[in-house]
Protein backbone atom coordinates (compact mmCIF):
# COMPACT_ATOMS: atom_id res chain seq x y z
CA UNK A 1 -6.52 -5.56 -14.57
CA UNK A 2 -5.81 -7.28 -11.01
CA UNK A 3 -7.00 -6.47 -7.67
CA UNK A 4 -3.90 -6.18 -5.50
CA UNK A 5 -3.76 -5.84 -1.33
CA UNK A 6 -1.32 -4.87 1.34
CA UNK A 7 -1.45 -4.17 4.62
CA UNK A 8 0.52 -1.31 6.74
CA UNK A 9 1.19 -2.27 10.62
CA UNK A 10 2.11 -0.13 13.04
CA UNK A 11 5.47 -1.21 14.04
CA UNK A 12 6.14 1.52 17.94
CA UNK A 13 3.91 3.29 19.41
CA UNK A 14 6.02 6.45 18.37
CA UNK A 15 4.74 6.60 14.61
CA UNK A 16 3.58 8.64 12.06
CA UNK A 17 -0.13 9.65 12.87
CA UNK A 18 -2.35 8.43 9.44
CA UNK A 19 -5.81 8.66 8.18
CA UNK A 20 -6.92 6.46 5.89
CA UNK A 21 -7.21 9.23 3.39
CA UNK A 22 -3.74 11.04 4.01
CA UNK A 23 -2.43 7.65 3.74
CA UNK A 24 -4.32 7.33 -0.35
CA UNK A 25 -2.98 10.47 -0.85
CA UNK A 26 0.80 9.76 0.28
CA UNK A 27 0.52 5.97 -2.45
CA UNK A 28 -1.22 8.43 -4.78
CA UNK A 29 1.51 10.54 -4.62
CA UNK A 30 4.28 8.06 -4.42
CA UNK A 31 3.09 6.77 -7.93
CA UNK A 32 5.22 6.33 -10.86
CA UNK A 33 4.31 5.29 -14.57
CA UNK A 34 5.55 2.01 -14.30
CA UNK A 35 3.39 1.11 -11.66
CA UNK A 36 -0.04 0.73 -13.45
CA UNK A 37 -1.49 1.39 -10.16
CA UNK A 38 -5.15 3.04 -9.81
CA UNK A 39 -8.10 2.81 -8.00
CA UNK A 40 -6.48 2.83 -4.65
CA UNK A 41 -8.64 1.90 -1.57
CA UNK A 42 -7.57 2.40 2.15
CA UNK A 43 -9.80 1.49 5.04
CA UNK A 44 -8.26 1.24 8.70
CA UNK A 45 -9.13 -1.64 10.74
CA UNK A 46 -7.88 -2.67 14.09
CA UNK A 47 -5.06 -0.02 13.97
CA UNK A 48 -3.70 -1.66 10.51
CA UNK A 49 -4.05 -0.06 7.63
CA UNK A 50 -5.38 -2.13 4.56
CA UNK A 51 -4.52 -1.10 1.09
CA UNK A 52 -6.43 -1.94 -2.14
CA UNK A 53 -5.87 -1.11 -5.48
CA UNK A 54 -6.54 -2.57 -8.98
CA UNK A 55 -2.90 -2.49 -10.95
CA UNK A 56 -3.27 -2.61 -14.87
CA UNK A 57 -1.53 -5.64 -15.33
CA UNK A 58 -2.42 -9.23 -16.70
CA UNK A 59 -0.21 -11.31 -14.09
CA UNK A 60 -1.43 -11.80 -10.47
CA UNK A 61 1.97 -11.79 -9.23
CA UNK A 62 3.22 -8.99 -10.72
CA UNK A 63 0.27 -7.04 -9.66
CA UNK A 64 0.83 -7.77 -6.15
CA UNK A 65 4.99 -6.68 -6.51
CA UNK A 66 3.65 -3.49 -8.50
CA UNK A 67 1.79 -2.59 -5.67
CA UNK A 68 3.92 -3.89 -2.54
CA UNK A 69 6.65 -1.92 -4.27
CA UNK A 70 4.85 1.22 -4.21
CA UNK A 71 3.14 0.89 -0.77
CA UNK A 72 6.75 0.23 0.20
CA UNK A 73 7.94 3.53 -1.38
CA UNK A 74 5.36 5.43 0.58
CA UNK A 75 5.81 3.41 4.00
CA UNK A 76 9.39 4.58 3.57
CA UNK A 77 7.75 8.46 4.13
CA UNK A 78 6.79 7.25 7.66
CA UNK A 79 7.89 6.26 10.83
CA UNK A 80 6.77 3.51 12.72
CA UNK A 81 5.05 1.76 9.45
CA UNK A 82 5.94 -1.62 7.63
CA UNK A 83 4.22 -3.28 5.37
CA UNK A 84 2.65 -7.01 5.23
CA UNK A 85 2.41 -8.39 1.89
CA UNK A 86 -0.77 -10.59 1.14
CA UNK A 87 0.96 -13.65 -0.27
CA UNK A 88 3.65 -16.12 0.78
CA UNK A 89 6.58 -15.98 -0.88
């Protein structure tokens, strides 16, 4: 089990209104088998949106593409959204 993170930024000012909670329930919803996603945590900050989650997986790194990929999926559901991934590639 890894802890994975992500941020969402607001990209215009013309975006897709979120709570923190509609926002769980959007990556909840997005969710797929293959994930291993659970335990998802959202708290806004600053006007960014910081995603948690702990993915069932023993690698780091594939923990953190497991859960970019799906916060990616569900950022795709919104305007004005984009993702930051935590790590340098």
């Amino acid at each position: 089990m890894q802890l994975s993170a992500v941020t969402l930024i607001p990209m215009t000012t013309a975006r897709t209104p979120l709570t923190p909670e509609r926002l769980k329930d959007l990556i909840l919803g997005c969710r797929v088998d293959g994930d291993r996603v659970e335990h998802v945590k959202v708290i806004e900050r600053a006007g960014l949106m910081w995603i948690g989650a702990y993915v069932a997986i023993c690698d780091t790194e594939s923990a953190d593409h497991n859960l970019a990929d799906l916060c990616g999926r569900a950022a795709a559901r919104l305007d004005g959204w984009e993702i930051m991934r935590q790590w340098n590639l």
